[in-house]
C-alpha atoms as a PDB file:
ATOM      1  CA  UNK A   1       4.293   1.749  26.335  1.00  0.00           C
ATOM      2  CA  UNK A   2       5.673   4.364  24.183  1.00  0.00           C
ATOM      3  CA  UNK A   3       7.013   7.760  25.404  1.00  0.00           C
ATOM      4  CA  UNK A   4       7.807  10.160  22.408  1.00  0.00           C
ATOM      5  CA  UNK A   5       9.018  13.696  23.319  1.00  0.00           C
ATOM      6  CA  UNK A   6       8.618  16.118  20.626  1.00  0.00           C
ATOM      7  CA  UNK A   7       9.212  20.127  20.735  1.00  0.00           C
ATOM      8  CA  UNK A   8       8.446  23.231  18.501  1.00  0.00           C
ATOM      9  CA  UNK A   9       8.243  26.996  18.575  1.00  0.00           C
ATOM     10  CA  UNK A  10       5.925  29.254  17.814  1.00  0.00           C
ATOM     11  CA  UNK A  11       6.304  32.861  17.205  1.00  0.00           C
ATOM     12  CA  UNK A  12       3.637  34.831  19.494  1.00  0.00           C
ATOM     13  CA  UNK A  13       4.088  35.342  23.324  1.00  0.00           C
ATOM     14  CA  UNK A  14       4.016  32.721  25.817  1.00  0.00           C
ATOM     15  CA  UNK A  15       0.447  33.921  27.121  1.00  0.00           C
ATOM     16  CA  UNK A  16      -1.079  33.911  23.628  1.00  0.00           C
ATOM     17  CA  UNK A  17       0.781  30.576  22.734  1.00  0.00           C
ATOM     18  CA  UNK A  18      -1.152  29.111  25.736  1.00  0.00           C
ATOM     19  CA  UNK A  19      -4.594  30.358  25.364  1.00  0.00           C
ATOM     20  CA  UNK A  20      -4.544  29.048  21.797  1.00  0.00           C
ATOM     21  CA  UNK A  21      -3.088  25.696  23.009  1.00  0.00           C
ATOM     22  CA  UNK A  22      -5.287  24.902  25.908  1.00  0.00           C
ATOM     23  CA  UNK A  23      -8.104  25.805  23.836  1.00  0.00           C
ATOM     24  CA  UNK A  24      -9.224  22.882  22.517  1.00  0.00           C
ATOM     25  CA  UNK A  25     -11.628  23.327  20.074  1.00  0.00           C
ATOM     26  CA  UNK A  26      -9.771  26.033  18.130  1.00  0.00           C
ATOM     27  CA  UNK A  27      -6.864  23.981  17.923  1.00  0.00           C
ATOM     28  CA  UNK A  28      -8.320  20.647  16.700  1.00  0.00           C
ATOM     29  CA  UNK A  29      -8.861  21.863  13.608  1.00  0.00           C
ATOM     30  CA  UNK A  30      -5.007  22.491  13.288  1.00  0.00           C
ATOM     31  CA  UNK A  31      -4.320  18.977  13.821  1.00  0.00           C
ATOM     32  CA  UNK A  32      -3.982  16.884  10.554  1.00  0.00           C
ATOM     33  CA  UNK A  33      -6.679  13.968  10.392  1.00  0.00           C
ATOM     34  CA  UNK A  34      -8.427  15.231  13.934  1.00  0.00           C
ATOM     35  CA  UNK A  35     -12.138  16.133  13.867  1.00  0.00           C
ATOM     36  CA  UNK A  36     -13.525  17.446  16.886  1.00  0.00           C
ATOM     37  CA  UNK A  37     -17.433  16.244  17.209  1.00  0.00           C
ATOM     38  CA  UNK A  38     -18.821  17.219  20.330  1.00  0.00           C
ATOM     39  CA  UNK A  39     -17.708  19.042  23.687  1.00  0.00           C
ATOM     40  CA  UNK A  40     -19.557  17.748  27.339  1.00  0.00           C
ATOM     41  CA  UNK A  41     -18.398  20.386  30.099  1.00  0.00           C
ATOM     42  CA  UNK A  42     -14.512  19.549  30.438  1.00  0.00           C
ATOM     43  CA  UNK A  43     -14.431  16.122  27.715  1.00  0.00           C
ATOM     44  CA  UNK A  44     -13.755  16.695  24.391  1.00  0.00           C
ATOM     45  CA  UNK A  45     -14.972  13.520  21.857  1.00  0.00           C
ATOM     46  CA  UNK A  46     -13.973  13.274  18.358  1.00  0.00           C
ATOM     47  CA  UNK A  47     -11.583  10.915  15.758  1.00  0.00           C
ATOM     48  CA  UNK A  48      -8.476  11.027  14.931  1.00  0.00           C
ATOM     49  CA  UNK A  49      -7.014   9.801  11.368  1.00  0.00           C
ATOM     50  CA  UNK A  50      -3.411   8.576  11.246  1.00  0.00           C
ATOM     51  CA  UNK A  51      -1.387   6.937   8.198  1.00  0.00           C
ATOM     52  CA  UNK A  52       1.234   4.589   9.375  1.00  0.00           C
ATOM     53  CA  UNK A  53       3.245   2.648   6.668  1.00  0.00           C
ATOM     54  CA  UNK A  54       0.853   1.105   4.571  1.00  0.00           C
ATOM     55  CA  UNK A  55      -2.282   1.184   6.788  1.00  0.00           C
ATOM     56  CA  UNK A  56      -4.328   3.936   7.292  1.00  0.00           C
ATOM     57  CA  UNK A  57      -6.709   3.956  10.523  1.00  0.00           C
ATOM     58  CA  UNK A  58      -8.938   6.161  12.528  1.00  0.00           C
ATOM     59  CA  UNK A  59      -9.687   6.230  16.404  1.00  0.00           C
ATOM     60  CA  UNK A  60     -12.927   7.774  18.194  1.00  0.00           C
ATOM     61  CA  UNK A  61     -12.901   8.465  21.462  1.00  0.00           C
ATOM     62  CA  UNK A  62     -12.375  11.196  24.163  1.00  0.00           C
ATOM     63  CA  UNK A  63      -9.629  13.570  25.663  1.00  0.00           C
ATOM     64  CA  UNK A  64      -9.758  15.853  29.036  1.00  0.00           C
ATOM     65  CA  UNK A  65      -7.117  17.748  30.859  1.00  0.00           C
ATOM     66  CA  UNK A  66      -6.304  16.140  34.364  1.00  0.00           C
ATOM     67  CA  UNK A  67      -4.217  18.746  35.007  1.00  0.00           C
ATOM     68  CA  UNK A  68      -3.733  22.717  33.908  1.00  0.00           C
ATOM     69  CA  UNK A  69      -1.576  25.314  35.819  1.00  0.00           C
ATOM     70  CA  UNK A  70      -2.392  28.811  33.633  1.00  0.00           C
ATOM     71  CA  UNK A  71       0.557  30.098  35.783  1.00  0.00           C
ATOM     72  CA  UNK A  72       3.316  27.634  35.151  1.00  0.00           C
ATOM     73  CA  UNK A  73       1.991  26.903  31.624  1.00  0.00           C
ATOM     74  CA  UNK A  74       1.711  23.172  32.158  1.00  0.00           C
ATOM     75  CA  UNK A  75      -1.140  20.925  31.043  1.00  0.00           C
ATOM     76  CA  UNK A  76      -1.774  16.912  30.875  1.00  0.00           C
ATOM     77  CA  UNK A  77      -4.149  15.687  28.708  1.00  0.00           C
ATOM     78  CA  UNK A  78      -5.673  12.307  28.992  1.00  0.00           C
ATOM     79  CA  UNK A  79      -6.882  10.604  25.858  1.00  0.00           C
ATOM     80  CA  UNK A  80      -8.671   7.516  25.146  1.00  0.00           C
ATOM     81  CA  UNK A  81      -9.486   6.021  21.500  1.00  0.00           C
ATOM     82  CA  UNK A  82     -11.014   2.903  19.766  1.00  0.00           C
ATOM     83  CA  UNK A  83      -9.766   1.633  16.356  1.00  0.00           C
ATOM     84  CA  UNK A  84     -13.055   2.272  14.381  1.00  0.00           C
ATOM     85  CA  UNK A  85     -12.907  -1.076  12.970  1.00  0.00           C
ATOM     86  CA  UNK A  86     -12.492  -2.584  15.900  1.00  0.00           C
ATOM     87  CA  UNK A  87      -8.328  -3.617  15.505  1.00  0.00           C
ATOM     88  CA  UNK A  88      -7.421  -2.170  18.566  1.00  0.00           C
ATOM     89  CA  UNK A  89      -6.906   0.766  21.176  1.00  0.00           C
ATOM     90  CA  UNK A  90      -4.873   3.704  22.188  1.00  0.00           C
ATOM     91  CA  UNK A  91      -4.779   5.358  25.345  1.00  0.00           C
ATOM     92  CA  UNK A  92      -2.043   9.084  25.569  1.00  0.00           C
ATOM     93  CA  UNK A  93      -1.317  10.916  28.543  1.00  0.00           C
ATOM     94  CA  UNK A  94      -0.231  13.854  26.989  1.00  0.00           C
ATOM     95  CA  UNK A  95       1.963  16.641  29.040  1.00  0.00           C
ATOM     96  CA  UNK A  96       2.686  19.881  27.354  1.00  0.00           C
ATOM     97  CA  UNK A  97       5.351  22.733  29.059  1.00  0.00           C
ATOM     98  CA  UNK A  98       5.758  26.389  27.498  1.00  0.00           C
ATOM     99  CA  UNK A  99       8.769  28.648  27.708  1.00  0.00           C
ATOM    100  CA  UNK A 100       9.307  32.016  26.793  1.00  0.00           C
ATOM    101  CA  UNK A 101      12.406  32.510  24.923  1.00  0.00           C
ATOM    102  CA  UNK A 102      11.868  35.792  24.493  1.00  0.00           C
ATOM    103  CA  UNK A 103       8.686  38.648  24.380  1.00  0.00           C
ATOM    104  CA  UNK A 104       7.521  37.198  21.266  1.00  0.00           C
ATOM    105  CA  UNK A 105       8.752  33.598  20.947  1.00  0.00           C
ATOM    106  CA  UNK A 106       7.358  30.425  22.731  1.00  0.00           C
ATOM    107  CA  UNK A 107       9.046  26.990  22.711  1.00  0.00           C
ATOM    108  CA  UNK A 108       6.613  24.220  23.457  1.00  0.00           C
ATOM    109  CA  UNK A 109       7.715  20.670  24.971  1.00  0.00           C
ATOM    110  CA  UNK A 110       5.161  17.844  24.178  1.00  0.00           C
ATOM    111  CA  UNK A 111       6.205  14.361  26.260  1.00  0.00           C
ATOM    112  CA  UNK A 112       3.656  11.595  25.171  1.00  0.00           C
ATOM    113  CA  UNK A 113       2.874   8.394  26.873  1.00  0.00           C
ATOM    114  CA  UNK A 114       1.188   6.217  24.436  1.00  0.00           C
ATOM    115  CA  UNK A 115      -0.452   2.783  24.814  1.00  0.00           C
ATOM    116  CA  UNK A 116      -1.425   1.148  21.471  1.00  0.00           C
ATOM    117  CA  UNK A 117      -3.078  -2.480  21.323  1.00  0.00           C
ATOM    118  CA  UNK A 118      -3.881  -4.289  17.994  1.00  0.00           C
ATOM    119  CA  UNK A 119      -2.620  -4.171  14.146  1.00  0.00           C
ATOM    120  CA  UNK A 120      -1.700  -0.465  14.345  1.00  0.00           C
ATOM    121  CA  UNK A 121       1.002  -1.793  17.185  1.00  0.00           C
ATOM    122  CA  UNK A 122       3.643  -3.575  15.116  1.00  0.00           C
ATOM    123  CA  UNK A 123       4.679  -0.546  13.547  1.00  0.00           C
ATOM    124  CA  UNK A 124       6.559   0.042  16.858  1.00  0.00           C
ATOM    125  CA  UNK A 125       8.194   2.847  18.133  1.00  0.00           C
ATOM    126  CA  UNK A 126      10.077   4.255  14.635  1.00  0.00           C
ATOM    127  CA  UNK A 127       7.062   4.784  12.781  1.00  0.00           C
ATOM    128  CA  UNK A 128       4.849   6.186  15.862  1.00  0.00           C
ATOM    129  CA  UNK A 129       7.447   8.837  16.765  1.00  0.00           C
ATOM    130  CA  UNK A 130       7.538  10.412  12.949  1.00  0.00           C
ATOM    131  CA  UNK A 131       4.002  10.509  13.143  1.00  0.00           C
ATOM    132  CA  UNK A 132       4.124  12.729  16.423  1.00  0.00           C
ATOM    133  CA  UNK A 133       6.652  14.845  15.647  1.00  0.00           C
ATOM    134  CA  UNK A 134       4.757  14.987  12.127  1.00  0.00           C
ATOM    135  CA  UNK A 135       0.932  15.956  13.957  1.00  0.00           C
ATOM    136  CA  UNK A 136       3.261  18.506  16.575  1.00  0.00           C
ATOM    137  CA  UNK A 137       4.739  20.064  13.464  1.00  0.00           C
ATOM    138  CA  UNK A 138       1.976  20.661  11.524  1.00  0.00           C
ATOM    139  CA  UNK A 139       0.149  21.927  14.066  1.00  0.00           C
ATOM    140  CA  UNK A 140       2.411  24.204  15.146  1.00  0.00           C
ATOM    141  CA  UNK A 141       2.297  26.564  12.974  1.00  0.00           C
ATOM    142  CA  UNK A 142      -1.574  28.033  12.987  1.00  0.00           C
ATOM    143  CA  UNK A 143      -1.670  27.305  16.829  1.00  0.00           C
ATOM    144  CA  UNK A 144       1.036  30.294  16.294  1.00  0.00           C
ATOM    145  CA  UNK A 145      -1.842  32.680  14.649  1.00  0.00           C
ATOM    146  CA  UNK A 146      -4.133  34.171  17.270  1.00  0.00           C
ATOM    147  CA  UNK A 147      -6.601  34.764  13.615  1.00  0.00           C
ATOM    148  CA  UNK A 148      -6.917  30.884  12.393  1.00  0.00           C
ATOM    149  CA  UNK A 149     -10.117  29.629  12.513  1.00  0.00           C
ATOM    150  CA  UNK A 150     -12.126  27.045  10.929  1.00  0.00           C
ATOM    151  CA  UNK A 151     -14.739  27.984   8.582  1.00  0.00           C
ATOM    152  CA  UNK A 152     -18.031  26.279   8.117  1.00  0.00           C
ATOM    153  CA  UNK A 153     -19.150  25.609   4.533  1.00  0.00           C
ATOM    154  CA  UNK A 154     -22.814  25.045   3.792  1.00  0.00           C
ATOM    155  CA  UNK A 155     -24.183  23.900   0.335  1.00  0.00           C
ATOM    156  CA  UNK A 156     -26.441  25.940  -1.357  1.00  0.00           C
ATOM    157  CA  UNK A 157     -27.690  23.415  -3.841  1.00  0.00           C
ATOM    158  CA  UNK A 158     -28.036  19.400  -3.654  1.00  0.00           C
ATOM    159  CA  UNK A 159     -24.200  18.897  -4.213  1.00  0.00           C
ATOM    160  CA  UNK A 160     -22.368  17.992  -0.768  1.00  0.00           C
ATOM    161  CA  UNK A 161     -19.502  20.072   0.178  1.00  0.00           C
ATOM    162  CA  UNK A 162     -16.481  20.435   3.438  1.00  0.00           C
ATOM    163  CA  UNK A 163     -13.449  21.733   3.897  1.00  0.00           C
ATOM    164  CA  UNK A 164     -10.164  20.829   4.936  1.00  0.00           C
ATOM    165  CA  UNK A 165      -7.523  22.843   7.013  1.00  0.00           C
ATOM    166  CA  UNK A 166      -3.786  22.008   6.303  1.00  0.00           C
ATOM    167  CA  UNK A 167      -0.386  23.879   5.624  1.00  0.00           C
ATOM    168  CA  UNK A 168       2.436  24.565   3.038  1.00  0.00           C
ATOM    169  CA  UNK A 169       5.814  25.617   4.050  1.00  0.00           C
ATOM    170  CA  UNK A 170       5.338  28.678   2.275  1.00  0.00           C
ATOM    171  CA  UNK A 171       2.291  29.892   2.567  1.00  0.00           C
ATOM    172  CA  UNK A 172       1.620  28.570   6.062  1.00  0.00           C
ATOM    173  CA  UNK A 173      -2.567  27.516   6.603  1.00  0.00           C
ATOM    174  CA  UNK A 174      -4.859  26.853   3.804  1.00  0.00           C
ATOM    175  CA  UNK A 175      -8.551  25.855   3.287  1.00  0.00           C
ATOM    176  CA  UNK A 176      -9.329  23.445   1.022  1.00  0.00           C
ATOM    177  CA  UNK A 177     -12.931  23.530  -0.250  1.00  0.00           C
ATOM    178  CA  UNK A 178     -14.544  20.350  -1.676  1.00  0.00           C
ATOM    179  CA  UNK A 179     -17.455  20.020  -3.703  1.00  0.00           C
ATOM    180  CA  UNK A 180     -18.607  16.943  -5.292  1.00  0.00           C
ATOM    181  CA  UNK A 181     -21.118  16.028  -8.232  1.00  0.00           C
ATOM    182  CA  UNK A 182     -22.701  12.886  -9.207  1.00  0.00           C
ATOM    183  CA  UNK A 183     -23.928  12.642 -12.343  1.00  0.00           C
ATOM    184  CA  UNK A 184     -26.493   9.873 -14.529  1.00  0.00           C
ATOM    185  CA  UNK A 185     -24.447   8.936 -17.706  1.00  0.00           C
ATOM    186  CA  UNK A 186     -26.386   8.872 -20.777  1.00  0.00           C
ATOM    187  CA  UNK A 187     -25.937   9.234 -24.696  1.00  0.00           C
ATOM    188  CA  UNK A 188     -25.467  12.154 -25.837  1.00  0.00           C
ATOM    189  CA  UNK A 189     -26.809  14.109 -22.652  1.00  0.00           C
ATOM    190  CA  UNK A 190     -25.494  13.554 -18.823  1.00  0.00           C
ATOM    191  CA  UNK A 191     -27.301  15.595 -15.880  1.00  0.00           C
ATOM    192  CA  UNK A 192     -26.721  15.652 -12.157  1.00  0.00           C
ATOM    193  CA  UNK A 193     -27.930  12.024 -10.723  1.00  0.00           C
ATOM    194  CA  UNK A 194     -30.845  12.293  -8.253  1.00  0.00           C
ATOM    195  CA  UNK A 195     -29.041  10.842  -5.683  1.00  0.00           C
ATOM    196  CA  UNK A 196     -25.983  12.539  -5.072  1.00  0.00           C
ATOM    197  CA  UNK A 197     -22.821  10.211  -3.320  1.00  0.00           C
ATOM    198  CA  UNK A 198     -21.790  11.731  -0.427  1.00  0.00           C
ATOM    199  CA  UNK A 199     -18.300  13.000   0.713  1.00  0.00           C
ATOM    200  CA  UNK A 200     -16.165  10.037   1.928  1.00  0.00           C
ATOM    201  CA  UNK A 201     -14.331  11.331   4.826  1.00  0.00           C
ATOM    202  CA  UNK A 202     -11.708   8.581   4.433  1.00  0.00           C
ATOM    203  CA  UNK A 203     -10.194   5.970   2.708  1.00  0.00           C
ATOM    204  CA  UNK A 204     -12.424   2.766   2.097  1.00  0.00           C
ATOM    205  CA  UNK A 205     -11.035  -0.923   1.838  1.00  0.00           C
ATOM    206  CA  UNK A 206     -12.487  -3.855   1.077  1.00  0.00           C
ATOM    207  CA  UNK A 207     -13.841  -5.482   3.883  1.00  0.00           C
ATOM    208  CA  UNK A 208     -12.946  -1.897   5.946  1.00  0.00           C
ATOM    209  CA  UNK A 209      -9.410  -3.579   6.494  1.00  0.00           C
ATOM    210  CA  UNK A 210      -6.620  -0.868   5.845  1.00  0.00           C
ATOM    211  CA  UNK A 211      -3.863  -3.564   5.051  1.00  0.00           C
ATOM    212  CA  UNK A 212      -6.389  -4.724   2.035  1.00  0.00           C
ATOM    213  CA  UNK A 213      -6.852  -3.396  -1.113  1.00  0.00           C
ATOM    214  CA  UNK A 214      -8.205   0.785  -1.680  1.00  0.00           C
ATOM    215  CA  UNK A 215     -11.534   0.838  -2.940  1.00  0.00           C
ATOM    216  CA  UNK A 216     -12.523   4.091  -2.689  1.00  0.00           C
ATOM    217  CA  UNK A 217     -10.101   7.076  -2.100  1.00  0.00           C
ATOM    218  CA  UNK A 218     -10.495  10.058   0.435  1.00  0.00           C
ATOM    219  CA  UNK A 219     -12.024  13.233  -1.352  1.00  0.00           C
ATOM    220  CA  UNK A 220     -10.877  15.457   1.873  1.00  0.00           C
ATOM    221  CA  UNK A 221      -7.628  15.598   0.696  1.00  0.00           C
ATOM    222  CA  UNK A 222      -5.546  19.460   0.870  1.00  0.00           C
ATOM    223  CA  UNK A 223      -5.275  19.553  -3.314  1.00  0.00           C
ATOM    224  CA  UNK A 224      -5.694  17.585  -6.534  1.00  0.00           C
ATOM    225  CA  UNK A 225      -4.433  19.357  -9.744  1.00  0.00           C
ATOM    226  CA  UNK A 226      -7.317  18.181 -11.728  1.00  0.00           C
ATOM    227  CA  UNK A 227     -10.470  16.230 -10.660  1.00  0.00           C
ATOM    228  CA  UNK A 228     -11.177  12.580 -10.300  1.00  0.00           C
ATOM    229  CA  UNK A 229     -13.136  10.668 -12.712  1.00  0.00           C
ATOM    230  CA  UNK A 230     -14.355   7.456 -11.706  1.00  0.00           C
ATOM    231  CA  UNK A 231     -16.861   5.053 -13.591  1.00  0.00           C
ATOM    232  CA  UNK A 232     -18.750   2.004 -12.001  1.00  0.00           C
ATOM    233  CA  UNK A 233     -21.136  -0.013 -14.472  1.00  0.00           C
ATOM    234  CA  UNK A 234     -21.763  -2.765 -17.201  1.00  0.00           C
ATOM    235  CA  UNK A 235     -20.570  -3.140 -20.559  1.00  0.00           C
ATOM    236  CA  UNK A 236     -22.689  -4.670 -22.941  1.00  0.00           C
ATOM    237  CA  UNK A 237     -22.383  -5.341 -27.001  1.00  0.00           C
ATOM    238  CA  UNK A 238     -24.229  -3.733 -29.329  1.00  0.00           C
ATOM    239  CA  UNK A 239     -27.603  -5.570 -30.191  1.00  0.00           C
ATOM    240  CA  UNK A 240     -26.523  -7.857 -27.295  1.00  0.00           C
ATOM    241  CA  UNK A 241     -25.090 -10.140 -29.622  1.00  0.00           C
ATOM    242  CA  UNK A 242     -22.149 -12.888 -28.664  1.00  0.00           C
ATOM    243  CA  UNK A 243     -18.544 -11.053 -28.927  1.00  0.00           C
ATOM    244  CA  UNK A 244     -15.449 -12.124 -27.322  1.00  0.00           C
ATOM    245  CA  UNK A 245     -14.672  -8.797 -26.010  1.00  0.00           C
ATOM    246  CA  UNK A 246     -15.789  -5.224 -26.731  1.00  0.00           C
ATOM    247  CA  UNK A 247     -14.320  -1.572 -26.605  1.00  0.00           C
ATOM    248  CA  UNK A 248     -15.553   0.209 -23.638  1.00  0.00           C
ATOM    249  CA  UNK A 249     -15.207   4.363 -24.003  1.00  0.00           C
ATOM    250  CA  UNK A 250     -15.131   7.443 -22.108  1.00  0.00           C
ATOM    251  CA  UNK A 251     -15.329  10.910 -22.712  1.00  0.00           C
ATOM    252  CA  UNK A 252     -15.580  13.707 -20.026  1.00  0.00           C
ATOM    253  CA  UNK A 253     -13.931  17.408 -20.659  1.00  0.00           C
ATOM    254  CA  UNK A 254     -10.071  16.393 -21.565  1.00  0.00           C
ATOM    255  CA  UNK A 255     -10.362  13.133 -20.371  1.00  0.00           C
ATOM    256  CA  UNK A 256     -10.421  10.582 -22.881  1.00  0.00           C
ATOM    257  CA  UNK A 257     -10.233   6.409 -21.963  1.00  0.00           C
ATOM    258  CA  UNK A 258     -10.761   3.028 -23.919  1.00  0.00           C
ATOM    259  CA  UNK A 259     -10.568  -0.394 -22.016  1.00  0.00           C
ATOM    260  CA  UNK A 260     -11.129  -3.506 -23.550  1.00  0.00           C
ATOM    261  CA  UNK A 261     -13.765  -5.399 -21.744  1.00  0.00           C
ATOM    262  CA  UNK A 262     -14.004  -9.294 -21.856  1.00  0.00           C
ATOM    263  CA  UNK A 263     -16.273 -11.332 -20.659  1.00  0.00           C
ATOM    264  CA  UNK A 264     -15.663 -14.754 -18.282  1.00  0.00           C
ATOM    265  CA  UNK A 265     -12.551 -16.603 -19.081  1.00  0.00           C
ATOM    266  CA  UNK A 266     -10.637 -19.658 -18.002  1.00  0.00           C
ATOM    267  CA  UNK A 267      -7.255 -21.425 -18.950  1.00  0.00           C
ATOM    268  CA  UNK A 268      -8.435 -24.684 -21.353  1.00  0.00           C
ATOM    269  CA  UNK A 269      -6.801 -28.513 -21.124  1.00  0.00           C
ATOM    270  CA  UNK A 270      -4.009 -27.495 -23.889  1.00  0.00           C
ATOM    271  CA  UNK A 271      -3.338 -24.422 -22.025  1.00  0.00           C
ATOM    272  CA  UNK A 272      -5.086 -21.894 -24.492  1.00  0.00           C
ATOM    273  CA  UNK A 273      -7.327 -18.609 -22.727  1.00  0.00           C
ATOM    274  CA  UNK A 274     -10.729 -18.987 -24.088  1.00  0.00           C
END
């Protein structure tokens, strides 16, 4: 068991602070990589998404306070996840304490008990406690605003679109909207493909294990200066004739890419590539 004890202020009064932190499903949002999906009565079930090192992991499960004193401005959250590939557990018992430091100034104490089984485990304590004090940091700030909410985006057309919620040091919280387009690549002409690729949520690896190779990146990410441009297909040679290897090109807006495609090779008796 880990205990990692992590504290931040925010700059609104202790009673605001507290309504905004003991409501959970305005505050999820806040949290970097945590989706709320669905509330039953007093359990709250949804995933959380956490980078640590070189693997990158999500857990579903479900949270609940076992204990809230409005008065005293104490609260204990229980939590319970699965590894969504199946690599493990976490259980947190999660105790958070306001004080007033003055009319308009809150300091909030956050003393976590985790309980972590599987691969996500041997990054031990180091790399667990930056990732708290990282996820208390960042969500610090719009927990702070009595005004942040999330916003729900809804497509208008067949493209899929979301949003993401995250903050800059300057300019505090920011929405992210995403929108993403498939298209049919053809000569001369290229329209929007009839089945559009959804949104992937996350990172994808082969075999969905996060200490393998990236296949397919995140699209919910806060900002990209300029948008991705990936191609999946065949090469072939003109008249489908015999060739050792052909140019492969591609053109889209300012982008502009040859790779030289060959076909099966292997290492001969005298050593030479044919």
């Amino acid at each position: 068991m880990d205990k990692l004890l992590n504290e931040f202020t925010v700059h609104r009064p202790i009673a605001e602070t507290w309504n905004v932190l003991t409501e959970v499903e305005r505050i999820a949002p806040c949290m970097p990589g945590a989706a709320l999906e669905e509330i039953e009565g007093d359990i709250f079930r949804g995933v959380v998404k956490i980078k640590l090192g070189a693997i990158s992991t999500a857990f579903k499960g479900q949270a609940n306070f076992i204990e809230r004193d409005d008065t005293a401005h104490r609260a204990v959250l229980k939590a319970e996840g699965r590894d969504t590939t199946g690599k493990g557990n976490a259980s947190a018992l999660i105790t958070a304490q306001l004080e007033s430091i003055d009319a308009g100034t809150t300091r909030c104490f956050v003393e976590t008990e985790l309980h972590i089984t599987g691969k996500v485990a041997q990054f031990g304590r180091g790399i667990m406690g930056d990732v708290s004090k990282k996820l208390n940091t960042q969500g610090a700030a719009p927990s702070g605003s009595a005004t942040f909410r999330a916003m729900d985006v809804v497509s208008a057309c067949p493209l899929p679109v979301a949003s993401v919620l995250w903050r800059t040091p300057k300019r505090g919280a920011v929405l992210t909207i995403v929108c993403k387009a498939t298209y049919a690549l053809l000569p001369v002409e290229s329209s929007l493909a009839a089945e559009q690729d959804a949104l992937h949520e996350g990172d994808r690896h082969r075999d969905d294990d996060p200490a393998r190779e990236l296949l397919v990146a995140s699209d919910l990410v806060p900002f990209k200066r300029r948008a991705d441009v990936v191609l999946v297909g065949r090469a072939y040679a003109p008249r489908r004739e015999p060739v050792r290897s052909l140019l492969a090109r591609l053109i889209a807006g300012e982008v502009d890419k040859t790779i030289e495609v060959f076909g099966d090779r292997a290492f001969a008796l005298d050593g030479q590539l044919g």
